[in-house]
PDB file of N, CA and C in Angstrom:
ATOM      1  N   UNK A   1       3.074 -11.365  -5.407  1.00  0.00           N
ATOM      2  CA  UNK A   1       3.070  -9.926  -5.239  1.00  0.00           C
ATOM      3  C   UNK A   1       3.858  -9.599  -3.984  1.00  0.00           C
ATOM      4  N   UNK A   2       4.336  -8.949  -4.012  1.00  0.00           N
ATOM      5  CA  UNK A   2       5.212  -8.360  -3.269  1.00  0.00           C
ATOM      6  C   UNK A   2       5.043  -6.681  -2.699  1.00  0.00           C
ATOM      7  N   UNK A   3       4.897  -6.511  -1.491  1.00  0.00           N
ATOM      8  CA  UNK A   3       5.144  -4.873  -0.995  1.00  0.00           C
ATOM      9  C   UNK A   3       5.779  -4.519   0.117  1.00  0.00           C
ATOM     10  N   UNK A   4       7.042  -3.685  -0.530  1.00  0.00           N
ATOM     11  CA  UNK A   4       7.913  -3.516  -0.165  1.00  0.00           C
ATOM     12  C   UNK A   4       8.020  -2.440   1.403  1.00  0.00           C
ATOM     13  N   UNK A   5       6.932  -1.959   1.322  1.00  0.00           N
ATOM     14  CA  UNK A   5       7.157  -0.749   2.681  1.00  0.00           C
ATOM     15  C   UNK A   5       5.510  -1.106   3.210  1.00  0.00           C
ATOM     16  N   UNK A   6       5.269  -0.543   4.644  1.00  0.00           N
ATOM     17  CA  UNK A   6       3.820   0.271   5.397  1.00  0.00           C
ATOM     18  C   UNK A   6       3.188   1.030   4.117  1.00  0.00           C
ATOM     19  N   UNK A   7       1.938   0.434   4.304  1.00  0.00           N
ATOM     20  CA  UNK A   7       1.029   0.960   3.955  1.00  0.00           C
ATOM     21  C   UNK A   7       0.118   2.312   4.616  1.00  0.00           C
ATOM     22  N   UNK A   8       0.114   3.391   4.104  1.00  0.00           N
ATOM     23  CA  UNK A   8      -0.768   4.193   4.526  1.00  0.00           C
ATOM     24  C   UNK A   8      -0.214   5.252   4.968  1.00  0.00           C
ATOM     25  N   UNK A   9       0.680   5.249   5.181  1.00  0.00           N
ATOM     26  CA  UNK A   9       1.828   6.403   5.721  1.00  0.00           C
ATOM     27  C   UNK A   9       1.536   7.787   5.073  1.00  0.00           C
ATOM     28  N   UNK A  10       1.718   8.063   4.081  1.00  0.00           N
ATOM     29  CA  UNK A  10       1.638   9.103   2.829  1.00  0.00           C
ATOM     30  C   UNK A  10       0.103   9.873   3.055  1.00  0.00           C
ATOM     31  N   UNK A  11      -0.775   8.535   2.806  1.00  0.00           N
ATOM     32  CA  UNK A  11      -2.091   9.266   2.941  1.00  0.00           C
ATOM     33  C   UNK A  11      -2.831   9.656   4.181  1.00  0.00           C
ATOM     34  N   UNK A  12      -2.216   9.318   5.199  1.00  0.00           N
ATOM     35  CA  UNK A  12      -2.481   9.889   6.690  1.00  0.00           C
ATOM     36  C   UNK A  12      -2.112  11.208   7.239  1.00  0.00           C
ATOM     37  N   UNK A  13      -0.581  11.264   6.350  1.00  0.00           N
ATOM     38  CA  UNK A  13       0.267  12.578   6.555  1.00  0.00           C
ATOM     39  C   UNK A  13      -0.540  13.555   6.039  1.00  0.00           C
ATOM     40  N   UNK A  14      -0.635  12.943   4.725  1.00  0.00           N
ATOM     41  CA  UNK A  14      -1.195  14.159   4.158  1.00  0.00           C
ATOM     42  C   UNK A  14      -2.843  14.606   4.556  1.00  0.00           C
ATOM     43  N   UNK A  15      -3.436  13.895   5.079  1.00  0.00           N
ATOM     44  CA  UNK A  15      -5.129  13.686   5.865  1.00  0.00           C
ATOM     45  C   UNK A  15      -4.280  15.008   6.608  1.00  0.00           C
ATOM     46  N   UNK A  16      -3.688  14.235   7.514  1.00  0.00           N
ATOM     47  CA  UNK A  16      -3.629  15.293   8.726  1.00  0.00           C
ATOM     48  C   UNK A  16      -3.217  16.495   8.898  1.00  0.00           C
ATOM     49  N   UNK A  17      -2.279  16.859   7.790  1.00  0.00           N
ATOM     50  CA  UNK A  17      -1.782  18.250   7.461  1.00  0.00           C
ATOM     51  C   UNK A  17      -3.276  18.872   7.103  1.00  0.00           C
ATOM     52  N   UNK A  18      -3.437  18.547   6.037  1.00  0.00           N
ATOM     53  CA  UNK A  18      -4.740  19.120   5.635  1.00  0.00           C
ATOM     54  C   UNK A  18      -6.563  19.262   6.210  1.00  0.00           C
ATOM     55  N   UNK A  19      -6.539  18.830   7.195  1.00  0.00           N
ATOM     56  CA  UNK A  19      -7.996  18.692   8.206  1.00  0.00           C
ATOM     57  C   UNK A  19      -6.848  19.012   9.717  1.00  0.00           C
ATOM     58  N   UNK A  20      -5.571  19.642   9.619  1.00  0.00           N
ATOM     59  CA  UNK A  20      -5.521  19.859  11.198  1.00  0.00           C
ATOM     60  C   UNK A  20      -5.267  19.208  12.249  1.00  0.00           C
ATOM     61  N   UNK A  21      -4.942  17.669  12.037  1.00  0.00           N
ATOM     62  CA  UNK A  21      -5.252  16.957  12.501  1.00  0.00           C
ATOM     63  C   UNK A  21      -3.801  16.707  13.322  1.00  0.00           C
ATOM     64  N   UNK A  22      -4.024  16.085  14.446  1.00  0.00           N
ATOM     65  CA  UNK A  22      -2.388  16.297  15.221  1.00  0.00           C
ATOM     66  C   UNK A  22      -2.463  14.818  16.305  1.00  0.00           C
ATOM     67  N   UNK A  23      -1.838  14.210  16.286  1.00  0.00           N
ATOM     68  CA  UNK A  23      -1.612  12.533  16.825  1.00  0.00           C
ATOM     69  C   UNK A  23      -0.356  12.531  18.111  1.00  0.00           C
ATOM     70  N   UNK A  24      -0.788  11.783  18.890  1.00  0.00           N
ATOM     71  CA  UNK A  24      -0.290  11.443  20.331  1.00  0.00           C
ATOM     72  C   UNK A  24       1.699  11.362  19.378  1.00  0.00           C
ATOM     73  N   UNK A  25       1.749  10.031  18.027  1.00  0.00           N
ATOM     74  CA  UNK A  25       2.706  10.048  17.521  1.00  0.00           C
ATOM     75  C   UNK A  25       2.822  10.774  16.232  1.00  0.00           C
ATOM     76  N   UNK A  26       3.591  11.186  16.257  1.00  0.00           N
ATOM     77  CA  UNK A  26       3.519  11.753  14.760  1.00  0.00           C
ATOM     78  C   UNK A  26       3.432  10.896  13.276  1.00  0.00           C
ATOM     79  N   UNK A  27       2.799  10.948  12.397  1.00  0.00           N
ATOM     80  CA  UNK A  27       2.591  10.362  10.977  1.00  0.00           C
ATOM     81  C   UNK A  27       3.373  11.682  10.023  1.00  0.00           C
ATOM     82  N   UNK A  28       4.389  10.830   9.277  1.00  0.00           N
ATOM     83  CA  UNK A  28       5.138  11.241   8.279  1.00  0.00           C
ATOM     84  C   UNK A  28       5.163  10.634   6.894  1.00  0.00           C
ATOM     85  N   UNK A  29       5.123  11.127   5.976  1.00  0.00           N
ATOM     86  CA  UNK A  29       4.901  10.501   4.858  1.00  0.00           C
ATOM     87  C   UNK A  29       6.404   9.334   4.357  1.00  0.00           C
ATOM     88  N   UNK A  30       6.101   8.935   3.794  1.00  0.00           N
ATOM     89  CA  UNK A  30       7.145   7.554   3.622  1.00  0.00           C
ATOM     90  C   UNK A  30       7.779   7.820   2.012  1.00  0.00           C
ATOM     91  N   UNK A  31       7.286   9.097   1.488  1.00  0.00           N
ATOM     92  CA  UNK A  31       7.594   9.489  -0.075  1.00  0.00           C
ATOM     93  C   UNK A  31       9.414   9.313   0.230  1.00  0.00           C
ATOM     94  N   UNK A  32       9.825   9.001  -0.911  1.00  0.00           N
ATOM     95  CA  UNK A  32      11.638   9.063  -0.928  1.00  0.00           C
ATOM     96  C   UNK A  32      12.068   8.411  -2.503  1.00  0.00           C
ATOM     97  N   UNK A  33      13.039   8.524  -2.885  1.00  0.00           N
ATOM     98  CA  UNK A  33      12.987   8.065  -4.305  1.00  0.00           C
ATOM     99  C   UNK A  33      13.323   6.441  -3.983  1.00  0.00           C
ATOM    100  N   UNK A  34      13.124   6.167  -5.712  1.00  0.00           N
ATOM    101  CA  UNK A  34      13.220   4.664  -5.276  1.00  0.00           C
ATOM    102  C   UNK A  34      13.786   3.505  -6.233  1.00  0.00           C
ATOM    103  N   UNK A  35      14.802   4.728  -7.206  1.00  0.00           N
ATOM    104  CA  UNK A  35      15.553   4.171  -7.923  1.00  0.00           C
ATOM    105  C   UNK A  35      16.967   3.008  -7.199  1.00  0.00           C
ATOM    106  N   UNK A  36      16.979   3.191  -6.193  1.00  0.00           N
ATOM    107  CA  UNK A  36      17.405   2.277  -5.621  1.00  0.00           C
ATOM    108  C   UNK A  36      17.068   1.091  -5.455  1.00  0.00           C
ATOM    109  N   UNK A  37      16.198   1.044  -4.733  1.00  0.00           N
ATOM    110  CA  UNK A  37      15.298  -0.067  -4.218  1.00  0.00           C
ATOM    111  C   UNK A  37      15.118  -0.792  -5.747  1.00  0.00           C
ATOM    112  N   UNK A  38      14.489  -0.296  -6.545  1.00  0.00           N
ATOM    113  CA  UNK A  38      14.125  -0.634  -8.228  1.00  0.00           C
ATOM    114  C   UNK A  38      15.494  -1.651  -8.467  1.00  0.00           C
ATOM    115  N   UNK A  39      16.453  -1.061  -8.763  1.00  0.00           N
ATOM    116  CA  UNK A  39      17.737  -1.624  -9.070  1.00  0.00           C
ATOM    117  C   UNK A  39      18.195  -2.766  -8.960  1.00  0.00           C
ATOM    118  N   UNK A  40      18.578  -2.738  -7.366  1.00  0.00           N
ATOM    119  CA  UNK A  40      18.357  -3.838  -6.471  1.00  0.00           C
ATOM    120  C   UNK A  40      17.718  -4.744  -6.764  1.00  0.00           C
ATOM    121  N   UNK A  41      16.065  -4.914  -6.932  1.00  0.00           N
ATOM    122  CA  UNK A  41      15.018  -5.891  -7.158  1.00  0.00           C
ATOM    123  C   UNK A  41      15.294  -6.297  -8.133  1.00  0.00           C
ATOM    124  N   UNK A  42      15.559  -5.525  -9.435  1.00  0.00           N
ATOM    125  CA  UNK A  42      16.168  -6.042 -10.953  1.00  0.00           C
ATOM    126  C   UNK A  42      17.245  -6.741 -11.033  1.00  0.00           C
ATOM    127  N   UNK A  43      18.317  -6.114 -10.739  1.00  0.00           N
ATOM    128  CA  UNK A  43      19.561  -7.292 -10.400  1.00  0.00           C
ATOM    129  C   UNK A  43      19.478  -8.418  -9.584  1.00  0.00           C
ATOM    130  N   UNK A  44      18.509  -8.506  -8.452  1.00  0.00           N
ATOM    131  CA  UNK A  44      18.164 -10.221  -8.160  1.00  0.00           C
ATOM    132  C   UNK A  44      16.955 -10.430  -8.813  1.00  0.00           C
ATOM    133  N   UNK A  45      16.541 -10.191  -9.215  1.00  0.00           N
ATOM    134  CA  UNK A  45      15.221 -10.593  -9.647  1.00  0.00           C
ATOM    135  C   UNK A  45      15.103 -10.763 -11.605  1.00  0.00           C
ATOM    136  N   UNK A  46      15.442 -10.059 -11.996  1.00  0.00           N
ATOM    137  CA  UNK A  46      15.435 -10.026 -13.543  1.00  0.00           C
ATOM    138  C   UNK A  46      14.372  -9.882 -14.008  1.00  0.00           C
ATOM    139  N   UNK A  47      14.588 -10.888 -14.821  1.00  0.00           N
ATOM    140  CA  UNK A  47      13.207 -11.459 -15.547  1.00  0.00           C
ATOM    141  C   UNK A  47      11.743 -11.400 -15.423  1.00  0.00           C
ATOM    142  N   UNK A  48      12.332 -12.290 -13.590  1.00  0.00           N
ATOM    143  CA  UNK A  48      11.362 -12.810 -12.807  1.00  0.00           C
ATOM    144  C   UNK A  48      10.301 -11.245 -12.521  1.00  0.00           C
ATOM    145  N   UNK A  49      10.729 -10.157 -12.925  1.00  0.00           N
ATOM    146  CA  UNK A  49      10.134  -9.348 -12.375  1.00  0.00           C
ATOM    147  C   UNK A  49       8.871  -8.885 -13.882  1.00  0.00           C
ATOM    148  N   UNK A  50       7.971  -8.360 -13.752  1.00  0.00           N
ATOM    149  CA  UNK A  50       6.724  -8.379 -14.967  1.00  0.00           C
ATOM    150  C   UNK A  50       6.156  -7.132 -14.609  1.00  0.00           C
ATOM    151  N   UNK A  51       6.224  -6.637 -13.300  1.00  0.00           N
ATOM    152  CA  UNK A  51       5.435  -5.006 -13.157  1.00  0.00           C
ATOM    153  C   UNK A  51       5.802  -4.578 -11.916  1.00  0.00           C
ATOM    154  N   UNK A  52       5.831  -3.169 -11.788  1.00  0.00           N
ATOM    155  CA  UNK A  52       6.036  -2.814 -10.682  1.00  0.00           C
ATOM    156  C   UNK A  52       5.400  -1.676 -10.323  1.00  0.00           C
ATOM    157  N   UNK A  53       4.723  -1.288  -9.384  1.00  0.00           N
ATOM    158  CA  UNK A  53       3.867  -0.193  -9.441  1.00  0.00           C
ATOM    159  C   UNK A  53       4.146   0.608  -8.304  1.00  0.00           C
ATOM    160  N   UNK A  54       3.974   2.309  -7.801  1.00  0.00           N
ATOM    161  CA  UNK A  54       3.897   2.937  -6.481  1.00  0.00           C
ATOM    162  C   UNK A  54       2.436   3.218  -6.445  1.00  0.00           C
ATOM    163  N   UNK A  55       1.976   2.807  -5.390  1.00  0.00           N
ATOM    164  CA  UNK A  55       0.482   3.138  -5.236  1.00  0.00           C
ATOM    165  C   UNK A  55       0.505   3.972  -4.095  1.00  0.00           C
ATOM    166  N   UNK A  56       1.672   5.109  -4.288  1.00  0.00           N
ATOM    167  CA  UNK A  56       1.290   6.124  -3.119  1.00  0.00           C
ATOM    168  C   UNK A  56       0.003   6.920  -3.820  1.00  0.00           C
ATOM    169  N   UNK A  57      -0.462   7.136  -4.890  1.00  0.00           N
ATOM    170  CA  UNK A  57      -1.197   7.609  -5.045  1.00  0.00           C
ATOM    171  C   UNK A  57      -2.789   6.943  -5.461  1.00  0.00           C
ATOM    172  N   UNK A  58      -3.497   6.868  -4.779  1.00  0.00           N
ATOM    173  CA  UNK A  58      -4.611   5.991  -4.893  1.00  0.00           C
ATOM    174  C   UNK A  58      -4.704   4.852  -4.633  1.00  0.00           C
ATOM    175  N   UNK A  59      -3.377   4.736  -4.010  1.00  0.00           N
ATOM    176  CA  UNK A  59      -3.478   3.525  -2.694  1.00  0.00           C
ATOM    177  C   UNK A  59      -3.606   1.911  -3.042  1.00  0.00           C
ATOM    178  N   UNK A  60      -3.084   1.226  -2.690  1.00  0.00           N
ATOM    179  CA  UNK A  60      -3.029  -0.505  -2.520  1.00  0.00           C
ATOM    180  C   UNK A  60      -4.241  -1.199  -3.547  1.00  0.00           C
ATOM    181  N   UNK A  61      -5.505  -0.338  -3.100  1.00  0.00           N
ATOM    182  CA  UNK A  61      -6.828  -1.180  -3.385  1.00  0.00           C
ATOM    183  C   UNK A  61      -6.572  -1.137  -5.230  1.00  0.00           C
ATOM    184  N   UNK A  62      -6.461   0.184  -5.480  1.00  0.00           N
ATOM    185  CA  UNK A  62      -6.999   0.788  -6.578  1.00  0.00           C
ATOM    186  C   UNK A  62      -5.231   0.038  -7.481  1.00  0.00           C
ATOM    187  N   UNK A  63      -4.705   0.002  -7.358  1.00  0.00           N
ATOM    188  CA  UNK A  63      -3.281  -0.302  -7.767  1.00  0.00           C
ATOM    189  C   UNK A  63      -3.623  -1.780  -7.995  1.00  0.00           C
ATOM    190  N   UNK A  64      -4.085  -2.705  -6.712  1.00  0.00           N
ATOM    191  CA  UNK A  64      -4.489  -4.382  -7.473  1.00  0.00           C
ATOM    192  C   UNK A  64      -5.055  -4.044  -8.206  1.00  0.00           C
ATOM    193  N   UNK A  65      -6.893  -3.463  -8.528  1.00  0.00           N
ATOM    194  CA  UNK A  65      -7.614  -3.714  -9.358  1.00  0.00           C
ATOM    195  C   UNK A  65      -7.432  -3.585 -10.576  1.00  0.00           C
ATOM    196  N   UNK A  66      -6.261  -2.589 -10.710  1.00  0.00           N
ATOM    197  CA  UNK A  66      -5.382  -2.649 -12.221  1.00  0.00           C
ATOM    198  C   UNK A  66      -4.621  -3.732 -12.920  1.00  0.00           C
ATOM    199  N   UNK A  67      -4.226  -3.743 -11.811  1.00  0.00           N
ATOM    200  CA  UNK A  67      -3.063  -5.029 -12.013  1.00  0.00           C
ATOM    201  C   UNK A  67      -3.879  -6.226 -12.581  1.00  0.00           C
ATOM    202  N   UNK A  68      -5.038  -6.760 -11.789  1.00  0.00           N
ATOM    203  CA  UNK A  68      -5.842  -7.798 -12.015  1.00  0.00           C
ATOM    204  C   UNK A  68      -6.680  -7.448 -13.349  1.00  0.00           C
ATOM    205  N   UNK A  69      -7.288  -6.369 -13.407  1.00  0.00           N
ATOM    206  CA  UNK A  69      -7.968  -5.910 -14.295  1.00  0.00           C
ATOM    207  C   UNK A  69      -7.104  -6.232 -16.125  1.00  0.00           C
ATOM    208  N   UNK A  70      -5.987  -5.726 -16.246  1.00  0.00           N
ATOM    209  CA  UNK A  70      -4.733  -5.925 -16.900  1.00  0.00           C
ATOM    210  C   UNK A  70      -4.516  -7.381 -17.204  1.00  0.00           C
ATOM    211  N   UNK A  71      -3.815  -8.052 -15.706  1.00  0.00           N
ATOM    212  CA  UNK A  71      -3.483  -9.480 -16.015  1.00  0.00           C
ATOM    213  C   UNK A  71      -4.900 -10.682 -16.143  1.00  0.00           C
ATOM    214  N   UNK A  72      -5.831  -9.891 -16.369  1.00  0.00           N
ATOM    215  CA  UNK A  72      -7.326 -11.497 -16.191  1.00  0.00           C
ATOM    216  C   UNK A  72      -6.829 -12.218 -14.719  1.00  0.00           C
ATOM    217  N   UNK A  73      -7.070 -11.976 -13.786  1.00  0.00           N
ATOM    218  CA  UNK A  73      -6.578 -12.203 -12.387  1.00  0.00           C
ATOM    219  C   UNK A  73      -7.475 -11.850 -11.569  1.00  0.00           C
ATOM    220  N   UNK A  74      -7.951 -12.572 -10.556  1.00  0.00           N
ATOM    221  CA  UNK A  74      -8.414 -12.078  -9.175  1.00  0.00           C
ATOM    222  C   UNK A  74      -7.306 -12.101  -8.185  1.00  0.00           C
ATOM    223  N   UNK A  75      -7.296 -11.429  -7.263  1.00  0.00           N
ATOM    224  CA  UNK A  75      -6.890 -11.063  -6.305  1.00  0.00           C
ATOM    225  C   UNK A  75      -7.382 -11.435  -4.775  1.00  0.00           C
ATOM    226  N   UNK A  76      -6.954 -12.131  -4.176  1.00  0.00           N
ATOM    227  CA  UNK A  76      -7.665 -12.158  -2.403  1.00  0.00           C
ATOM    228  C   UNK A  76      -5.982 -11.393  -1.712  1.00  0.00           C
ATOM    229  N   UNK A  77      -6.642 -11.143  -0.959  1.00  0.00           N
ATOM    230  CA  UNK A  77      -5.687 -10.198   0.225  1.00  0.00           C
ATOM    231  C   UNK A  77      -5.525 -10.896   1.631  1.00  0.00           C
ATOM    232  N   UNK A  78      -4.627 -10.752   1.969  1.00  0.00           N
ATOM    233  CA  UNK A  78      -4.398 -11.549   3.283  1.00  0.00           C
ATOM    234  C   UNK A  78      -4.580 -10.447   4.307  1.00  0.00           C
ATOM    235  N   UNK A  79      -5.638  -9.692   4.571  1.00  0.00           N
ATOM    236  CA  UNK A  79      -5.180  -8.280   5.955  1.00  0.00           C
ATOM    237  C   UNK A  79      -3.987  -8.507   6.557  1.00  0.00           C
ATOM    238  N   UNK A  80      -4.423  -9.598   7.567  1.00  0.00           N
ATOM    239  CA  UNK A  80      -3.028  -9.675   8.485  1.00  0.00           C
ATOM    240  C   UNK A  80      -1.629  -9.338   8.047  1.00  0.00           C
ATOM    241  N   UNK A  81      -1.488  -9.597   7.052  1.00  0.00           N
ATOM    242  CA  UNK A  81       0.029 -10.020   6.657  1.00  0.00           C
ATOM    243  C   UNK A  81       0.393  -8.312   5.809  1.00  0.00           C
ATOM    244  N   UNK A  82      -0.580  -7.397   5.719  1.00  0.00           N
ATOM    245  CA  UNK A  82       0.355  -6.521   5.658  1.00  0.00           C
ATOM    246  C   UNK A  82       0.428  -5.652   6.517  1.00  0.00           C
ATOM    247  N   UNK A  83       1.791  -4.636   5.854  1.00  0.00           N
ATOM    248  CA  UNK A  83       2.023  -3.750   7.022  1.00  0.00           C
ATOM    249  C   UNK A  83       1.377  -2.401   7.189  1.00  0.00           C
ATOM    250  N   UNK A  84       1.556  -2.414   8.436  1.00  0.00           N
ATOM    251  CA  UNK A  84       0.531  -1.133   8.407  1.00  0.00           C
ATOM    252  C   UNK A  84       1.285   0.027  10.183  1.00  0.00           C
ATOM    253  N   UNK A  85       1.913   0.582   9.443  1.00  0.00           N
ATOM    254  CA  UNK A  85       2.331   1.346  11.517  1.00  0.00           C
ATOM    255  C   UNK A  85       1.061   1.149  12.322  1.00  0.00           C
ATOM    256  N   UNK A  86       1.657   1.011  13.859  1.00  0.00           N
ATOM    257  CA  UNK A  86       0.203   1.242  14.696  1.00  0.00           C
ATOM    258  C   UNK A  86      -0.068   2.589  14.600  1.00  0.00           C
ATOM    259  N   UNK A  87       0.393   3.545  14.512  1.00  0.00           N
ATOM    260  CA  UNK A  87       0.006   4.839  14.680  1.00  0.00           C
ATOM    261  C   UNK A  87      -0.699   5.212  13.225  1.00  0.00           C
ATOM    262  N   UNK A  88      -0.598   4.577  12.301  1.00  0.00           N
ATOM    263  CA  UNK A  88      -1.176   5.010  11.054  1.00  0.00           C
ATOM    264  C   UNK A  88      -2.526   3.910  11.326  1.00  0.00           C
ATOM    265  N   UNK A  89      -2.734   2.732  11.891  1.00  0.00           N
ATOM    266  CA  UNK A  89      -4.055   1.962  11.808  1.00  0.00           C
ATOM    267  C   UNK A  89      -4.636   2.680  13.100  1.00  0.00           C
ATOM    268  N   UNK A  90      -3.572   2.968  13.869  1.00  0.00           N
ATOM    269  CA  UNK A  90      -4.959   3.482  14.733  1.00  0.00           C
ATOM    270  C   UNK A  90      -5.650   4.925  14.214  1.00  0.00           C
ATOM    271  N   UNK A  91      -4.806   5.852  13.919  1.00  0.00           N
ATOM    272  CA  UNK A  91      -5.651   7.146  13.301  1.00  0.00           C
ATOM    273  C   UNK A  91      -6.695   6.393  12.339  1.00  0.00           C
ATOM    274  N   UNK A  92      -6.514   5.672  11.462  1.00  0.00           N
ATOM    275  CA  UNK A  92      -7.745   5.354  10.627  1.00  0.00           C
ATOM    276  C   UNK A  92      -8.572   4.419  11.030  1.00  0.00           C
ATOM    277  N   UNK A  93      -9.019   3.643  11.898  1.00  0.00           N
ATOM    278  CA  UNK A  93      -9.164   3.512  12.784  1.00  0.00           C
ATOM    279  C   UNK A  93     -10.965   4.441  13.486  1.00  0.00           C
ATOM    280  N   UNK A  94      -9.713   5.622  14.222  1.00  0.00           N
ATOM    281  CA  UNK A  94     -10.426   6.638  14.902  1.00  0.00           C
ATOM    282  C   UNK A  94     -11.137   7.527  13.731  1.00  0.00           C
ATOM    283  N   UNK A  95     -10.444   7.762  12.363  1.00  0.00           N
ATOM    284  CA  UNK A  95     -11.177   8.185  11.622  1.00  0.00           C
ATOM    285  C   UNK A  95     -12.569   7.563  10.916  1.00  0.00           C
ATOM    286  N   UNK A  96     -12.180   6.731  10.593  1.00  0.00           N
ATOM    287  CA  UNK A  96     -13.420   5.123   9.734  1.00  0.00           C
ATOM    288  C   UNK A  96     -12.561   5.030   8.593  1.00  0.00           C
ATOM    289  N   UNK A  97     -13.323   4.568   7.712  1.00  0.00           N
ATOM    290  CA  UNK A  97     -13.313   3.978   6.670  1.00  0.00           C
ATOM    291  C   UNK A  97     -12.858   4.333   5.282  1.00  0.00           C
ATOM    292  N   UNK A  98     -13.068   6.147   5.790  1.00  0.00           N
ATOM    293  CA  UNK A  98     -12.412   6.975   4.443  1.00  0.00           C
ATOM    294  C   UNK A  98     -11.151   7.481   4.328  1.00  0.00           C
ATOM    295  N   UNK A  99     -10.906   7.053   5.516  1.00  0.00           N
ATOM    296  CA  UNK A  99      -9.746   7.762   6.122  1.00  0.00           C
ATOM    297  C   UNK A  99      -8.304   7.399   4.887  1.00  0.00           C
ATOM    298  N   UNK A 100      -7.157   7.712   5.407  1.00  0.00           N
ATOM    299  CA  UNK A 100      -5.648   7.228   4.489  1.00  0.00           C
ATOM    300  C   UNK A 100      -5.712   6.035   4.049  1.00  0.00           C
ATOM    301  N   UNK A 101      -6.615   5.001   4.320  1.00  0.00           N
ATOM    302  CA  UNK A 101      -6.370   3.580   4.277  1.00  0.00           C
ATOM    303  C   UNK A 101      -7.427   2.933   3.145  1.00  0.00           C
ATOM    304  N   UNK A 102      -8.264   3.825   2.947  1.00  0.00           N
ATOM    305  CA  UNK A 102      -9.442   3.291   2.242  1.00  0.00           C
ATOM    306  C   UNK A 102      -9.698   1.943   2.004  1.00  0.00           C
ATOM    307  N   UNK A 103     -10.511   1.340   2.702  1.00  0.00           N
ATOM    308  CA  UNK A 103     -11.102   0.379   2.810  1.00  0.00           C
ATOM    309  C   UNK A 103     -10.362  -1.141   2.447  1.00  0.00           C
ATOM    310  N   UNK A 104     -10.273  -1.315   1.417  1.00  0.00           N
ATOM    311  CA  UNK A 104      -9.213  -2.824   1.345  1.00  0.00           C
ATOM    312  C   UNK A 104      -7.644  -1.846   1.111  1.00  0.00           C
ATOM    313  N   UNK A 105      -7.216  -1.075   0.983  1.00  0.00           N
ATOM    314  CA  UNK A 105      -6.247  -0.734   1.375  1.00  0.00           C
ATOM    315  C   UNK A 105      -5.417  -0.790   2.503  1.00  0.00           C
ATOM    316  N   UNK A 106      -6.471  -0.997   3.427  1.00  0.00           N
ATOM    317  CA  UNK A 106      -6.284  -1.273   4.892  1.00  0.00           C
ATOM    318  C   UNK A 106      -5.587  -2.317   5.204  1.00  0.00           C
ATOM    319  N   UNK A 107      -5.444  -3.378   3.945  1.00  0.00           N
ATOM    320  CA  UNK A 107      -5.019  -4.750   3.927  1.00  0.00           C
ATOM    321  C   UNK A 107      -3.604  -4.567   4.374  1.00  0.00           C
ATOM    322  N   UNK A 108      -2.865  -5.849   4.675  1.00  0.00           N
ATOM    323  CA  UNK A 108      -1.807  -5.908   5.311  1.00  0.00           C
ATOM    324  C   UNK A 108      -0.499  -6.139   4.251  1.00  0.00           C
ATOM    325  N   UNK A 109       0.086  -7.734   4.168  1.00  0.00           N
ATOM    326  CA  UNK A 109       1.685  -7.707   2.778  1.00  0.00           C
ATOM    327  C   UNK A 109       1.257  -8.886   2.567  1.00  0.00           C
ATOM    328  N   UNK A 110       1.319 -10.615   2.742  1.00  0.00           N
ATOM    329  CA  UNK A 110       1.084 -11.550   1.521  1.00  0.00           C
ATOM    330  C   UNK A 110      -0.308 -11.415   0.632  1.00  0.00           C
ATOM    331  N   UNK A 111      -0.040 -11.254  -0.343  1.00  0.00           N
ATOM    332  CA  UNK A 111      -0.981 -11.255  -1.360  1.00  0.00           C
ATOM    333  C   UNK A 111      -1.172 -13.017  -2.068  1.00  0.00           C
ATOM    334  N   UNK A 112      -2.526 -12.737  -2.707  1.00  0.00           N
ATOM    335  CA  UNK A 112      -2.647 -14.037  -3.870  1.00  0.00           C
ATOM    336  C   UNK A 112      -3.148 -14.032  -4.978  1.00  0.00           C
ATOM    337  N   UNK A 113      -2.860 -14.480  -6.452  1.00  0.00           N
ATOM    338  CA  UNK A 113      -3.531 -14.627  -7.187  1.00  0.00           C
ATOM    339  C   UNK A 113      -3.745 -15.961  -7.319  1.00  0.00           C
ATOM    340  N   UNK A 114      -5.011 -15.388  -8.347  1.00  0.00           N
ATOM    341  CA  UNK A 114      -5.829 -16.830  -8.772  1.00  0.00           C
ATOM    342  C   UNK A 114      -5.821 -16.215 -10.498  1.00  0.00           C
ATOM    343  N   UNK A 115      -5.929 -17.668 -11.418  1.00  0.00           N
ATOM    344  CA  UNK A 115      -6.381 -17.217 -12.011  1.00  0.00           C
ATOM    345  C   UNK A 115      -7.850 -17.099 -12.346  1.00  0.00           C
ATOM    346  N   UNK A 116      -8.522 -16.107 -13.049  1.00  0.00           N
ATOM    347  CA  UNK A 116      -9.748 -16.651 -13.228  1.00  0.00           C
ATOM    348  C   UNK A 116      -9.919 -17.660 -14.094  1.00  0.00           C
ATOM    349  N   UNK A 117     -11.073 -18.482 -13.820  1.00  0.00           N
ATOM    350  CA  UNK A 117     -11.711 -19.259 -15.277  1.00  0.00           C
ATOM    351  C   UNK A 117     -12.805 -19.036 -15.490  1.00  0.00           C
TER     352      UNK A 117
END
C-alpha cells in the first residue's frame, strides 16, 4: 500500500473553518486534482496497480477497512511511518481524538498486509 501525500490536511481545514478555529500556522486543505499523479502511477506501474482510492473523505481508517473488508485482508499500520504535517498533528493533538485525524487515521505511510487464515 502506498500513500501518496500528508494525511489530515483536508479534514483539519475544514474542522477549523467551521468551529472558528485559527492556528499559530495556518492548515490548508491539500484537495487538487489528481489525474496526473493517477497517470504517472499507471504508466510505471501498470498492472502492478489493483486499486486506488482518495480517502479525503472519511479518511485513511475508513478507506483500509474497505479495502481489507473487499480483499479478505487484515491490515496493521505502521504510525510512525506516515505522514502527517506538524501543524496538522499538533492541532489534533490539542483537539483529541475526534478531531481531522480520527483515531487510526492518525497513522503515519508504510502499511502491511496479511493475509487472513
Amino acid at each position: 500500500m502506498l500513500v501518496s501525500g500528508t494525511i489530515g490536511d483536508h479534514g483539519m481545514a475544514i474542522m477549523s473553518v467551521r468551529e472558528g478555529l485559527e492556528f499559530e500556522s495556518p492548515i490548508r486543505s491539500d484537495c487538487a486534482a489528481l489525474n496526473g499523479m493517477i497517470a504517472e502511477v499507471l504508466d510505471a506501474a501498470g498492472a502492478a496497480v489493483h486499486a486506488m482510492r482518495d480517502p479525503t473523505r472519511g479518511g485513511l481508517a475508513s478507506t483500509l477497512n474497505e479495502i481489507a473488508a473487499a480483499s479478505d485482508v487484515g491490515i496493521a499500520i505502521d504510525e510512525p511511518s506516515l505522514p502527517v504535517r506538524a501543524e496538522v498533528q499538533s492541532a489534533c493533538e490539542l483537539l483529541g481524538p475526534r478531531s481531522g485525524l480520527r483515531g487510526a487515521t492518525r497513522a503515519r505511510r508504510c502499511l502491511l498486509l496479511r493475509r487472513k487464515r
